[in-house]
Structures are given as structure tokens and as C-alpha cells.
N, C-alpha and C. Protein backbone atom coordinates (compact mmCIF):
# COMPACT_ATOMS: atom_id res chain seq x y z
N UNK A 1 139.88 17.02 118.19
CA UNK A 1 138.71 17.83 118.43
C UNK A 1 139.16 19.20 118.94
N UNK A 2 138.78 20.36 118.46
CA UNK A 2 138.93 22.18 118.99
C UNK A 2 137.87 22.05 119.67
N UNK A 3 138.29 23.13 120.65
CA UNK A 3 137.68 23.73 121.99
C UNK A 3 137.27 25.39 121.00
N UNK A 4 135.76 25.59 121.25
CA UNK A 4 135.62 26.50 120.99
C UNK A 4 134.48 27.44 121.77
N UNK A 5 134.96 28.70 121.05
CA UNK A 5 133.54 29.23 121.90
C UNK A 5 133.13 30.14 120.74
N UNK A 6 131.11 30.08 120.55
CA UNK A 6 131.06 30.15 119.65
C UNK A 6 129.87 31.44 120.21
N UNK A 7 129.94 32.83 119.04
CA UNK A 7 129.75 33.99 119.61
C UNK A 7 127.97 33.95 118.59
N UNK A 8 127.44 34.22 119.41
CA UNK A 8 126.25 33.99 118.18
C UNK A 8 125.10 35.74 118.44
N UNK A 9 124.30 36.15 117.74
CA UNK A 9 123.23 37.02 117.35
C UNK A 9 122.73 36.70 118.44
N UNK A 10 122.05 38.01 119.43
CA UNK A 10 121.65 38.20 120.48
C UNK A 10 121.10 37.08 121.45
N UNK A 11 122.41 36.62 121.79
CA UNK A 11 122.32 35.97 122.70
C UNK A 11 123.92 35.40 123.41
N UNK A 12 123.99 34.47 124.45
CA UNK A 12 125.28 34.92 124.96
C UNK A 12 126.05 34.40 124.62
N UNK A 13 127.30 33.91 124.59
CA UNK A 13 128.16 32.90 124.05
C UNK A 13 128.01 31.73 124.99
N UNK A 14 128.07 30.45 123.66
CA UNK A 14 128.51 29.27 124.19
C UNK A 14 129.99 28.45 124.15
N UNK A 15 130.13 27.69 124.73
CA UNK A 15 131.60 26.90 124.31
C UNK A 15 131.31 25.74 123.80
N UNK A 16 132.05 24.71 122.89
CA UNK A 16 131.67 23.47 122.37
C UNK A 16 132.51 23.03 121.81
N UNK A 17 132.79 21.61 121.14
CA UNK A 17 133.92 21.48 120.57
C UNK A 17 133.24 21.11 119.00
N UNK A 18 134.20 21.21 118.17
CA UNK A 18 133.77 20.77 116.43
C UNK A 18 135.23 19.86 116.15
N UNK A 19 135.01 19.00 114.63
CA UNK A 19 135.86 18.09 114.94
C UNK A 19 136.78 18.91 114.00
N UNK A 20 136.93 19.92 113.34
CA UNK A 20 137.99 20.16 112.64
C UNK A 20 137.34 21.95 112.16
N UNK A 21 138.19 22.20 111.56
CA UNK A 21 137.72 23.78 111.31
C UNK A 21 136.55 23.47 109.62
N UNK A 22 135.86 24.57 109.90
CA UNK A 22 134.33 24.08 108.96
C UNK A 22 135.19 24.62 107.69
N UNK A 23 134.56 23.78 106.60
CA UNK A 23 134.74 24.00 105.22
C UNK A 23 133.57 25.79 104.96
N UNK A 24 134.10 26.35 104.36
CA UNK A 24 133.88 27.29 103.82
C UNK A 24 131.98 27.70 103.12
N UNK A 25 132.12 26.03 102.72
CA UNK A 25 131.06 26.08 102.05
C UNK A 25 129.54 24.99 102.65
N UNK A 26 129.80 25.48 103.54
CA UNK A 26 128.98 24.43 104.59
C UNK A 26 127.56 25.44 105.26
N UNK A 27 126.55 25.32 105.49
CA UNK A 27 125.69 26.18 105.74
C UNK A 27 125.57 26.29 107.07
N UNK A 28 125.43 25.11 107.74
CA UNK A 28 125.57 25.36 109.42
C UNK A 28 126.99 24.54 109.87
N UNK A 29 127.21 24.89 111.00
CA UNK A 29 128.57 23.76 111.83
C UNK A 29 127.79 23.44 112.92
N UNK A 30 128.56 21.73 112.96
CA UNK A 30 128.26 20.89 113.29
C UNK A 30 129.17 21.18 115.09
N UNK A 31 128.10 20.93 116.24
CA UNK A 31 129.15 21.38 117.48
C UNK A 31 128.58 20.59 119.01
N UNK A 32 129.35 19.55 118.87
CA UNK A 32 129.45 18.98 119.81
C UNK A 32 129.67 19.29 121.42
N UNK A 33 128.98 18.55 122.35
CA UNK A 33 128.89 18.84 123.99
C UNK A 33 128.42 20.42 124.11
N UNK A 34 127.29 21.89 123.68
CA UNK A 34 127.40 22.50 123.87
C UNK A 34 126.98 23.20 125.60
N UNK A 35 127.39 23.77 125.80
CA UNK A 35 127.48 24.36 126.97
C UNK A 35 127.84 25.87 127.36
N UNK A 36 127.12 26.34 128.41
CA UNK A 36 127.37 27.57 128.77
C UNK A 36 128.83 27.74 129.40
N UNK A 37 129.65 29.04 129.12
CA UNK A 37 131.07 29.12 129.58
C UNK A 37 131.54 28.72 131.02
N UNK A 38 130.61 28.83 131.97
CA UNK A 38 130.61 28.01 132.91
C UNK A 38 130.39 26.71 133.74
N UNK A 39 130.06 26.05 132.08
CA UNK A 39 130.25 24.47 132.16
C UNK A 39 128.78 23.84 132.23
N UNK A 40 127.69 24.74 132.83
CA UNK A 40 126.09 24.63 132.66
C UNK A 40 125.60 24.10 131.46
N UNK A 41 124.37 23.52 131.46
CA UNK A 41 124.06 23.29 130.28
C UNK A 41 123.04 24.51 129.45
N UNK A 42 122.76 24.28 128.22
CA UNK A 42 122.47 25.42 127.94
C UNK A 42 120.60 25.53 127.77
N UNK A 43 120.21 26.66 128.27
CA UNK A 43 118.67 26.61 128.71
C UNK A 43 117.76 26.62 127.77
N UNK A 44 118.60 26.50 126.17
CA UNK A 44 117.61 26.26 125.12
C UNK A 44 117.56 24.77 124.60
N UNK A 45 118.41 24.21 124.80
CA UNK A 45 118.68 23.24 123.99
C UNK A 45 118.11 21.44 125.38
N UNK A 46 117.62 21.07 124.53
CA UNK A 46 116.61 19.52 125.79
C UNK A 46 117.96 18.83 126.04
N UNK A 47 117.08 18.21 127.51
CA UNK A 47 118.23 17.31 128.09
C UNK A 47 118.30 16.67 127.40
N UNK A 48 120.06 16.12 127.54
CA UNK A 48 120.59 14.54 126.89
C UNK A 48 120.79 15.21 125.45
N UNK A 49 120.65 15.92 125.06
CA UNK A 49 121.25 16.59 123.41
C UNK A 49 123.05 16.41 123.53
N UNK A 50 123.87 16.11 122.93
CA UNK A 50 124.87 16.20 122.53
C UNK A 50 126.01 16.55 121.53
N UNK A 51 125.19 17.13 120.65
CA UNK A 51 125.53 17.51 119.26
C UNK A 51 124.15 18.36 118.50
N UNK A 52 124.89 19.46 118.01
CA UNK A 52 123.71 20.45 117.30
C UNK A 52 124.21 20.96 116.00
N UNK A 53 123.17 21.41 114.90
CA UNK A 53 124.12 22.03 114.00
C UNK A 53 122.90 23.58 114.22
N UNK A 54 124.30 24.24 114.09
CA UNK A 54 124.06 25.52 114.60
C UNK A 54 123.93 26.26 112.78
N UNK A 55 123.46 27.33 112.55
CA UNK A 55 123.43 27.46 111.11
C UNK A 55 124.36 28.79 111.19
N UNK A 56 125.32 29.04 109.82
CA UNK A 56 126.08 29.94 109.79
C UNK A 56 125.36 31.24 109.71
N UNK A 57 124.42 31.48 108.98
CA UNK A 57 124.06 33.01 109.53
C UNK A 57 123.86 33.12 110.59
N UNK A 58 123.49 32.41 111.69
CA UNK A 58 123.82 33.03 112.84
C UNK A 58 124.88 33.61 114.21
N UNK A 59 126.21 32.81 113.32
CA UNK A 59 127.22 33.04 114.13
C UNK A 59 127.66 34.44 113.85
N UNK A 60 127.94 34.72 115.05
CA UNK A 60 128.70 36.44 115.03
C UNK A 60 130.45 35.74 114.34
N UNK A 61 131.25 35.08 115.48
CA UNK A 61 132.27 34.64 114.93
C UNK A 61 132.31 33.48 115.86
N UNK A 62 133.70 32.75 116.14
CA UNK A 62 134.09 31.44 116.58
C UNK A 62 135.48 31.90 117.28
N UNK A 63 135.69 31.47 118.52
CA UNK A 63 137.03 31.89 118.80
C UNK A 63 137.41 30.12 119.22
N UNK A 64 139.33 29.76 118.70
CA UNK A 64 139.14 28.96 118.74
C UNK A 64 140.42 28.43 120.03
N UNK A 65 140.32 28.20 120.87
CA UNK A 65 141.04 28.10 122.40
C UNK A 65 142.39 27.10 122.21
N UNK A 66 143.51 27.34 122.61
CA UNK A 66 144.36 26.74 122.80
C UNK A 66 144.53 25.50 123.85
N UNK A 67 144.20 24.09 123.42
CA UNK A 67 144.03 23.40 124.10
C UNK A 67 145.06 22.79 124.19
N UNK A 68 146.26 22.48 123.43
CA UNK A 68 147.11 21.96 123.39
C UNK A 68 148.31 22.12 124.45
N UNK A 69 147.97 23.82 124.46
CA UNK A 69 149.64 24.40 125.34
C UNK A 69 149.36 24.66 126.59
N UNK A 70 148.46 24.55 127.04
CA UNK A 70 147.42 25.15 128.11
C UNK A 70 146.58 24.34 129.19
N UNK A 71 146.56 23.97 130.19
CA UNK A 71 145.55 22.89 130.68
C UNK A 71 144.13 23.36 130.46
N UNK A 72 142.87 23.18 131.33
CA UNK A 72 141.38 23.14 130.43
C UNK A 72 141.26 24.00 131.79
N UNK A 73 140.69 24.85 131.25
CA UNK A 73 140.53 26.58 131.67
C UNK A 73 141.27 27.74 131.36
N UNK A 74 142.43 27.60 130.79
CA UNK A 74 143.41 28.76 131.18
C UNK A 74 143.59 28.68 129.40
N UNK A 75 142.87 28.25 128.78
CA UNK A 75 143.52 28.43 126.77
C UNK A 75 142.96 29.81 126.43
N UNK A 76 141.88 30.15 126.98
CA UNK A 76 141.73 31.37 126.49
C UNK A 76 142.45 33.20 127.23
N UNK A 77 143.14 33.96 126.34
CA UNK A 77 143.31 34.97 127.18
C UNK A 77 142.13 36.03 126.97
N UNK A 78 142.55 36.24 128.31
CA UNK A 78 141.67 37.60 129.02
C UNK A 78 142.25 38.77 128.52
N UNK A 79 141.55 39.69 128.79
CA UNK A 79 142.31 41.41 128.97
C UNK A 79 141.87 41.69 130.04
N UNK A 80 143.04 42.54 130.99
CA UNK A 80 143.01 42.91 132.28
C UNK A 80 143.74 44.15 132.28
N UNK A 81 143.59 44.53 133.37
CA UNK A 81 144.45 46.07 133.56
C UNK A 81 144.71 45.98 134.69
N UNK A 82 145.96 46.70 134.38
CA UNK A 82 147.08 46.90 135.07
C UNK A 82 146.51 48.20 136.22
N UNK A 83 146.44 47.94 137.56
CA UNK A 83 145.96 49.04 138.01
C UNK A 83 147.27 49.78 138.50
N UNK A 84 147.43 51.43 138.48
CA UNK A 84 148.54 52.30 138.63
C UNK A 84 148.49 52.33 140.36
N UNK A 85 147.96 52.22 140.81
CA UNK A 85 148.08 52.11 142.54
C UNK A 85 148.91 51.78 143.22
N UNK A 86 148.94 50.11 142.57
CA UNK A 86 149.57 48.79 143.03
C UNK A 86 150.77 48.71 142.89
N UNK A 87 151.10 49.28 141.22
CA UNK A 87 152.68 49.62 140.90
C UNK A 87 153.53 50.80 141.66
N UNK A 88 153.13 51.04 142.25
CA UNK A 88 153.49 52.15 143.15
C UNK A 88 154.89 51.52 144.63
């Protein structure tokens, strides 16, 4: 199963997992446990839901998290800056 987070049309990103990367020719993906990035559940979807199919026109894109090399929080990178102060 991928860890993903899935970027969708005005609204915020969720994370979820899918069981394999979607065939090409598939109209929605199929996405299991969804949840807000902070582990919440998500305020559209009814309690006890566990699986949704989300439809492809609405995904912006899919980013897909390194779960393997990584423990569970730390697969995705950030961008940060370097502040010039500190290096001083």
C-alpha cells in the first residue's frame, strides 16, 4: 500500500493510501483511510467511511511519500531556509 497525499481543486490537501499506482485509464482512484495531514478526519466525508473514489478531474496532482526509507512522518520533504544570521 503508498502513502499519499492527494492535492485536489479548491480545497486543501488530503493524505490516504491507494493500493498501487492508478492505471492511466481509470476515471476516479480508489483511496483508502482518507484524512486530513494532521491525522483528523476529514469534515466532508461521514463517520466510519473508509475508502472513497475520488474522480480524476478533480485531482490537481498526487504526491507519493517515501514510506519505505523513512519512519511515518518524516517521508515527505519540506523546503526550508537557511537563515543568514545563524550562519554567522
Amino acid at each position: 500500500m503508498l502513502r499519499v497525499i492527494v492535492h485536489v481543486l479548491n480545497d486543501d490537501p488530503f493524505v490516504a493510501e491507494i493500493d498501487g499506482l492508478p492505471d492511466p485509464r481509470d476515471s476516479y482512484l480508489v483511496l483508502r483511510n482518507p484524512r486530513r495531514r494532521d491525522g483528523k478526519r476529514l469534515p466532508t466525508i461521514a463517520d466510519g467511511v473508509t475508502t472513497i473514489l475520488y474522480p480524476w478531474h478533480r485531482i490537481t496532482f498526487i504526491e507519493l511519500l517515501d514510506t519505505e526509507r523513512s519512519p511515518a512522518g518524516e517521508g515527505l520533504l519540506t523546503i526550508f531556509r537557511d537563515d543568514p544570521a545563524s550562519s554567522r
